[in-house]
Protein backbone atom coordinates (compact mmCIF):
# COMPACT_ATOMS: atom_id res chain seq x y z
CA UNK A 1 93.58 -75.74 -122.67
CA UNK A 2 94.13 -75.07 -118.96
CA UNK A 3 91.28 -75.25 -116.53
CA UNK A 4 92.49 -71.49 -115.79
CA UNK A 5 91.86 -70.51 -119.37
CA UNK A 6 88.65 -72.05 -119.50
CA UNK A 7 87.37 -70.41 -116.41
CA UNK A 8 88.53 -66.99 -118.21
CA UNK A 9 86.73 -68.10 -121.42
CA UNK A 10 83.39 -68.67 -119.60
CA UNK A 11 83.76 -65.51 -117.37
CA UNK A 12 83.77 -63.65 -120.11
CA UNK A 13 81.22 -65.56 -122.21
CA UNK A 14 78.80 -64.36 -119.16
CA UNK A 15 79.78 -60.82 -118.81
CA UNK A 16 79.19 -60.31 -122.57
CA UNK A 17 75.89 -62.56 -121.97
CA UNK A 18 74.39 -60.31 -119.02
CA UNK A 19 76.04 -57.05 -121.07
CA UNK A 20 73.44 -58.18 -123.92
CA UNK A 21 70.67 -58.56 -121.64
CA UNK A 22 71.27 -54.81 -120.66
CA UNK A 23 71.03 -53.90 -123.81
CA UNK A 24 67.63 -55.35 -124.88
CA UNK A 25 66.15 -54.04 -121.72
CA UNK A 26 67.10 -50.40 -121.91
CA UNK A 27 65.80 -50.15 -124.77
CA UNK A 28 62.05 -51.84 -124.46
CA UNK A 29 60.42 -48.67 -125.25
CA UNK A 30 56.30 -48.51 -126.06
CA UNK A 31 55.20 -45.74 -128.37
CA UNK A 32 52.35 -44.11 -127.05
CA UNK A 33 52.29 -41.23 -129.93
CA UNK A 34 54.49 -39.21 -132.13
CA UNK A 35 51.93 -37.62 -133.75
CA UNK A 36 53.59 -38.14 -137.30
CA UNK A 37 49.54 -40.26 -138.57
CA UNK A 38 45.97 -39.20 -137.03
CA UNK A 39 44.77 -38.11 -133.86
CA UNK A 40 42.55 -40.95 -134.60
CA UNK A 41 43.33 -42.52 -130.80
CA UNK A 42 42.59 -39.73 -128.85
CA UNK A 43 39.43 -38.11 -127.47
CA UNK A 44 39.14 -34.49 -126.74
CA UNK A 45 36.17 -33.02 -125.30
CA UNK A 46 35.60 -29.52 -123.56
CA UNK A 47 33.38 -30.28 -120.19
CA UNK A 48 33.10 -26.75 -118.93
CA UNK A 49 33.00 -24.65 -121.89
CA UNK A 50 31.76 -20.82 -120.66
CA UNK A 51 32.31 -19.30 -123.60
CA UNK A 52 30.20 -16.20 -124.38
CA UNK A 53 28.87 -16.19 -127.14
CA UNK A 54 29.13 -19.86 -126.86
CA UNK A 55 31.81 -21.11 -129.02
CA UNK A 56 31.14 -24.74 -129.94
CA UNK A 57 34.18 -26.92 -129.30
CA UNK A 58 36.82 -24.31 -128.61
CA UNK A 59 39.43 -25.64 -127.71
CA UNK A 60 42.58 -26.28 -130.69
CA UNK A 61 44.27 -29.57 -130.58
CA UNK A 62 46.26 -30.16 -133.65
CA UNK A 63 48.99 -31.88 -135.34
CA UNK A 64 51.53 -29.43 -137.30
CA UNK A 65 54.80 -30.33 -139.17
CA UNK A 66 57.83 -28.70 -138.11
CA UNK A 67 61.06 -29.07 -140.78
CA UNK A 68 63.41 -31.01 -138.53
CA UNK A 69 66.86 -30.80 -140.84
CA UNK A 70 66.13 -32.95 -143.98
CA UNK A 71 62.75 -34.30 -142.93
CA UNK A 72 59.32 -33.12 -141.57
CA UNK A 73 58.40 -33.80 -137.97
CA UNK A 74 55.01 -33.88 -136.29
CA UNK A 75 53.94 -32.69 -132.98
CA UNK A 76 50.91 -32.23 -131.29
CA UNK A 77 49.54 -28.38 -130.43
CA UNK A 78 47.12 -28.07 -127.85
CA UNK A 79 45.33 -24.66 -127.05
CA UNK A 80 42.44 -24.19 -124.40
CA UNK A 81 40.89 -22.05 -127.43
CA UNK A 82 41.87 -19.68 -130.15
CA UNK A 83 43.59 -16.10 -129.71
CA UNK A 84 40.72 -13.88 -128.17
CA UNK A 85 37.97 -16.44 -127.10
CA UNK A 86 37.86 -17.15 -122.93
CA UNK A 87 36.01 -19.19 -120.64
CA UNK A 88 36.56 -22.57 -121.71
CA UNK A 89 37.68 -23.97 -118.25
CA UNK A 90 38.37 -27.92 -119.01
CA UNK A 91 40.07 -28.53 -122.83
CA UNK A 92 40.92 -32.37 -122.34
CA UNK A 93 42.40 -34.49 -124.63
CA UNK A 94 43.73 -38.20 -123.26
CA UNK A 95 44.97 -41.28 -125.24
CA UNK A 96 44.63 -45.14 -124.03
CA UNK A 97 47.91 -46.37 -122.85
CA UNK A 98 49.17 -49.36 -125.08
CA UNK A 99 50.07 -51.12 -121.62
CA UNK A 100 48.12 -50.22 -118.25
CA UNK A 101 50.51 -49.86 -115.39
CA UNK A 102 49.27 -52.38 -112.77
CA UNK A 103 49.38 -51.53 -109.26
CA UNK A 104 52.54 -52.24 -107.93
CA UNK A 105 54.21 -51.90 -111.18
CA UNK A 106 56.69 -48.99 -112.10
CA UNK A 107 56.83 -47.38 -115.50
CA UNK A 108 58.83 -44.90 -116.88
CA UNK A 109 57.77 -42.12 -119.16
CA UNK A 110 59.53 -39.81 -121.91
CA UNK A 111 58.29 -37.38 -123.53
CA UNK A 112 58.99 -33.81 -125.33
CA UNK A 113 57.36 -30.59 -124.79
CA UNK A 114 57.86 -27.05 -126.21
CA UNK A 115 56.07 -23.74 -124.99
CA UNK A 116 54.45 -22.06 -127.66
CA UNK A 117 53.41 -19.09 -125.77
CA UNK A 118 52.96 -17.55 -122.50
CA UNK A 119 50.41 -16.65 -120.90
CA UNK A 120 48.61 -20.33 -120.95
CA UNK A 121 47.98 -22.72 -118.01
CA UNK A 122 48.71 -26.38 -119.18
CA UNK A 123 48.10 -29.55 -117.05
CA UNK A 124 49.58 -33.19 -118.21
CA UNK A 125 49.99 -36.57 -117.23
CA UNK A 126 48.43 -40.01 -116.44
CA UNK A 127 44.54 -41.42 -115.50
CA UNK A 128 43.17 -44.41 -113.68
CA UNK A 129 40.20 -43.58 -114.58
CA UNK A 130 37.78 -44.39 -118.25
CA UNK A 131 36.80 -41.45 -120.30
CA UNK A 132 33.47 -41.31 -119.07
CA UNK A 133 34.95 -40.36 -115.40
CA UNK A 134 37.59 -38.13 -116.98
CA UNK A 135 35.27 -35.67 -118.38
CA UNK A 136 33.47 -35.76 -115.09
CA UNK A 137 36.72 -35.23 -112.52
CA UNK A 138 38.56 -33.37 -115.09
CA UNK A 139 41.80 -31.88 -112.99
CA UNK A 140 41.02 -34.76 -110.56
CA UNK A 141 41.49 -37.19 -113.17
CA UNK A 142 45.40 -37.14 -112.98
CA UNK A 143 47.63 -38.86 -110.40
CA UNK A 144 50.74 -38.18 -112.07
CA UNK A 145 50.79 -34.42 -113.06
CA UNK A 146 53.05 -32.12 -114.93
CA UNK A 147 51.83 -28.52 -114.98
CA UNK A 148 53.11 -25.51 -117.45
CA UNK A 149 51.52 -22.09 -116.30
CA UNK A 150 52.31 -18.43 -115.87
CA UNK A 151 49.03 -17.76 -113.92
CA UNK A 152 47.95 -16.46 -110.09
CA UNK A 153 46.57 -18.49 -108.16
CA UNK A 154 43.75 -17.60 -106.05
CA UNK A 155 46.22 -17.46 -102.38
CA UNK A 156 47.71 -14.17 -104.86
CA UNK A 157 51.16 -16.70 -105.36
CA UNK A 158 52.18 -15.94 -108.95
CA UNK A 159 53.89 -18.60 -111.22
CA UNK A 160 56.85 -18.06 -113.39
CA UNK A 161 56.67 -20.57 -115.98
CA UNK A 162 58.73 -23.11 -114.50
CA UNK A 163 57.70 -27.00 -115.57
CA UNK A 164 55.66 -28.14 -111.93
CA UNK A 165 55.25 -31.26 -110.17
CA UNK A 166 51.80 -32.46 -108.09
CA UNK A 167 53.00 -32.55 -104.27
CA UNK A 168 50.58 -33.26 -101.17
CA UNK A 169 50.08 -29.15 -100.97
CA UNK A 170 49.42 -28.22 -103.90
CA UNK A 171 52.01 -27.90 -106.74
CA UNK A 172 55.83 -27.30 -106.86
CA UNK A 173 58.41 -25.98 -109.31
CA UNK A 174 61.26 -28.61 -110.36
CA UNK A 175 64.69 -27.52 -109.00
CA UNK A 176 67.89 -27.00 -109.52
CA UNK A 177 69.97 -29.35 -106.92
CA UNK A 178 73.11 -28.19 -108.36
CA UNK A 179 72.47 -24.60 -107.10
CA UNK A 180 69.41 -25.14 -104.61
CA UNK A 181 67.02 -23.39 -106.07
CA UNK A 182 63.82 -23.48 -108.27
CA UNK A 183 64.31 -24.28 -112.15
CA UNK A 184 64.04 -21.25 -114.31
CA UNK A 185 60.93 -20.79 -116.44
CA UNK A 186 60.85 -22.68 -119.47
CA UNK A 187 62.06 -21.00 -122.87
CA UNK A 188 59.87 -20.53 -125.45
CA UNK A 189 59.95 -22.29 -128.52
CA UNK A 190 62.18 -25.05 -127.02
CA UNK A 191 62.47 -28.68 -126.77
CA UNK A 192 62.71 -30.16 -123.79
CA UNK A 193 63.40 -33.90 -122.89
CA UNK A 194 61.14 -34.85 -119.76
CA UNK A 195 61.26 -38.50 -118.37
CA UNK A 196 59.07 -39.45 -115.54
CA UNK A 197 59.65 -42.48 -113.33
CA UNK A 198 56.02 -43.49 -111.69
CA UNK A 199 56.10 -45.88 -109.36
CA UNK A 200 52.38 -47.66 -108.87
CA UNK A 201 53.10 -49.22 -105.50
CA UNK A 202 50.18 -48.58 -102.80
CA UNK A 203 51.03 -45.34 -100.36
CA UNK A 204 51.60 -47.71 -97.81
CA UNK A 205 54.78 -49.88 -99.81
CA UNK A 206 56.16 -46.17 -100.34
CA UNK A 207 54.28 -45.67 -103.84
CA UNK A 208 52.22 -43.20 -105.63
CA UNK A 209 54.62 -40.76 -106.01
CA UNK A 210 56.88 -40.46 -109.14
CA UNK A 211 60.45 -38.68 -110.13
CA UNK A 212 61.36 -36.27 -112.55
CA UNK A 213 64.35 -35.64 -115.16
CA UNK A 214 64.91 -33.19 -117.84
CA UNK A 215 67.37 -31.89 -120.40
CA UNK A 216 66.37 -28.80 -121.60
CA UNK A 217 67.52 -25.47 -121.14
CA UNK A 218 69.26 -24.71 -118.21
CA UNK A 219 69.89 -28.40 -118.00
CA UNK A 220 72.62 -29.28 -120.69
CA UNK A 221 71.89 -32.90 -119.91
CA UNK A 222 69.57 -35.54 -118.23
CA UNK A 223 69.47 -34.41 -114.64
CA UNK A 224 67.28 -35.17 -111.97
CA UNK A 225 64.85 -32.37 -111.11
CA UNK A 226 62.52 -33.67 -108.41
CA UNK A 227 62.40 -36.59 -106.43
CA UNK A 228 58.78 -38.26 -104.89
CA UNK A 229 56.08 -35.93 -106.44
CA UNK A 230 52.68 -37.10 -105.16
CA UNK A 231 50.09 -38.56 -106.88
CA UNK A 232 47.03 -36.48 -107.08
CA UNK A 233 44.11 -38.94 -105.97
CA UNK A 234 46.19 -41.83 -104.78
CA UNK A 235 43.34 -44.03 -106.04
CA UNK A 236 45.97 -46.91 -106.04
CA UNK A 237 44.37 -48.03 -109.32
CA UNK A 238 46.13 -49.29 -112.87
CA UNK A 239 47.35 -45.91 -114.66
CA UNK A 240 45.28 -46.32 -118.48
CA UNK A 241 45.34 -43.32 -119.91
CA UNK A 242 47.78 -40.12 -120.64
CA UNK A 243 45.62 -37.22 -119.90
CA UNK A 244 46.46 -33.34 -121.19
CA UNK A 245 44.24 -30.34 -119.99
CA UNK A 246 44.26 -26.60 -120.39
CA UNK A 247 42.23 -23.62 -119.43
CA UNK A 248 41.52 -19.97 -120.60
CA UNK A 249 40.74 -19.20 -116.71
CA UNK A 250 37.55 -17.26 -116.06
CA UNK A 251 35.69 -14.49 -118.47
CA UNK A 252 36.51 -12.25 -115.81
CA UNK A 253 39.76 -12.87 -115.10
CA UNK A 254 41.03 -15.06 -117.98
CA UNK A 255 44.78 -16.39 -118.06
CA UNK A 256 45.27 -16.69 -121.67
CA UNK A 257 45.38 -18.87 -124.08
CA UNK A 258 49.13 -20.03 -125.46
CA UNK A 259 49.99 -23.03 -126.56
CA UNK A 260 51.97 -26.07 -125.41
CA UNK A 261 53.16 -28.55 -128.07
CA UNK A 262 53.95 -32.73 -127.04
CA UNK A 263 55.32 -35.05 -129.27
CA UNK A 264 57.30 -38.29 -129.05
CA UNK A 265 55.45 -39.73 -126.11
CA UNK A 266 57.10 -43.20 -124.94
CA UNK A 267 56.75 -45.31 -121.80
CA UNK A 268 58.86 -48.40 -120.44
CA UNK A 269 58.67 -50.76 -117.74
CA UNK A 270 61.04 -50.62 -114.79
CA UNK A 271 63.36 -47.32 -114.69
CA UNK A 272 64.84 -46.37 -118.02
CA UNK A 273 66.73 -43.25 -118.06
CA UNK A 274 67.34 -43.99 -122.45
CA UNK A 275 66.21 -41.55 -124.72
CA UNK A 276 64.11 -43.74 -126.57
CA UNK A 277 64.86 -41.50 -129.72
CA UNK A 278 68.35 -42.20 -130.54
C-alpha cells in the first residue's frame, strides 16, 4: 500500500474517531425528573399563604397520567391553589439538581411545559440557594427565570401569555426574530420544547445571563427566542436547585389560579441543542 493510501486510511480513521466523540457528547443528558415515580425528591411549601378562611397547604402540585399513543405518560401539575380559593402568594416547589453548576460552568437545560389554563401567574427556573433560604427569598430565589402569566402588573402593563425571560428591568416576552416582534401567547393545552443555555461565568467574564430556544407553536422547530436574559440576583454562586413558583395574587385583586404542567426536565453540560427525548 502507497504512503498516499495510508494517509487516506488514517484521515479517515480520525474523522470517524472525532465524529464518535460528537456523538457521545450530544447526547450526555442528566435526568432531573419525568415525573413517571414519586414526587418523593421535591419539597413544596407555601410561605405566604393568606388564605381566608385559612386553607392549610393550598397549593396543588401533582403528578397525572396523560395517554401518550400506546402508553401512559406522567407530568407534573402545579396550581397556586384549587378553583375558587385566593391569597396564597408563594406556592414553591424545587428539586436538588443531580449535578450543581459550578461557577464558571455552563449548563444547558430542556424541558416541556403545557398551559393548563389562563388566568395563572407561573414563575420557573434555577436556585443557588438551600431550601431553608428559598422559602425565605421566595421570587428572589431564582437567577435563571422563566415566567408564564396573563396578569397586570402594578405600572397597569398587562401580559398576554407569552413564555418571559428575567432581564435587568424587569421581565421580557421571548421574540420572534424572524418577524421582529414579541412571541405570541402560548396555546393552551400544548407542548412546548424549551431549552435554556445558562452560562455560570461571573458578570464580569460576560456571565449570568442565559439563552432561550423553543419549538412550540408558532415555532415549527428549535429556534432561538432570546439571547442574554439576566440572572435575577447575580449571586455568582453554584446553581443547586430547579425552583417552580405560582401565585393566586392578592384577596383583593386575585389573578387566578390555572395551571401549568412540566415534565421531562433534563440538563447537560456545555451547549446541547439535542432533544434529549428522541
Amino acid at each position: 500500500m502507497s504512503s498516499k493510501h495510508i494517509l487516506i486510511l488514517c484521515l479517515f480513521s480520525t474523522l470517524s474517531a472525532c465524529s464518535t466523540i460528537q456523538k457521545s457528547t450530544s447526547s450526555d443528558w442528566l435526568l432531573i425528573d419525568n415525573f413517571e415515580n414519586s414526587l418523593s425528591k421535591w419539597q413544596s411549601v407555601d410561605t405566604q399563604n393568606e388564605t381566608k378562611p385559612q386553607v392549610k397547604n393550598p397549593q396543588i402540585t401533582v403528578i397525572q397520567p396523560e395517554q401518550a399513543s400506546a402508553s401512559t405518560n406522567h407530568y407534573l401539575l402545579k396550581k397556586p391553589a384549587a378553583e375558587g380559593i385566593v391569597g396564597n402568594r408563594k406556592a414553591l416547589s424545587y428539586t436538588k439538581l443531580p449535578q450543581a453548576v459550578e461557577v464558571g460552568d455552563t449548563y444547558t437545560f430542556y424541558m416541556r411545559i403545557n398551559v393548563a389554563a389562563f388566568p395563572n401567574n407561573h414563575a420557573f427556573g434555577l436556585s443557588n440557594l438551600t431550601p431553608e433560604l428559598i422559602n425565605k427569598h421566595a421570587y428572589d430565589a431564582f437567577e435563571p427565570t422563566l415566567r408564564v402569566t396573563d396578569k397586570t402588573e402594578s405600572n397597569g402593563l398587562v401580559n398576554d401569555g407569552a413564555l418571559m425571560v428575567k432581564t435587568d428591568s424587569g421581565y421580557s416576552n421571548i421574540q420572534n426574530y424572524t418577524t421582529k416582534q414579541s412571541a405570541k401567547p402560548l396555546q393552551t393545552n400544548t407542548w412546548y420544547d424549551v431549552w435554556y443555555v445558562v452560562n455560570n461565568a461571573a458578570a464580569s467574564e460576560q456571565g449570568q445571563q442565559y439563552d432561550v430556544y423553543v419549538k412550540g407553536g408558532e415555532f415549527s422547530k428549535q429556534t432561538l427566542v432570546y439571547k442574554n436574559a439576566q440572572f435575577r440576583m447575580k449571586r455568582e454562586q453554584p446553581l443547586i436547585y430547579f425552583l417552580a413558583n405560582c401565585n393566586t395574587g392578592p384577596i383583593k385583586k386575585p389573578y387566578g389560579n390555572g395551571g401549568l404542567r412540566y415534565d421531562d426536565l433534563y440538563m447537560s453540560k456545555g451547549t446541547n441543542l439535542n432533544n434529549p427525548m428522541l
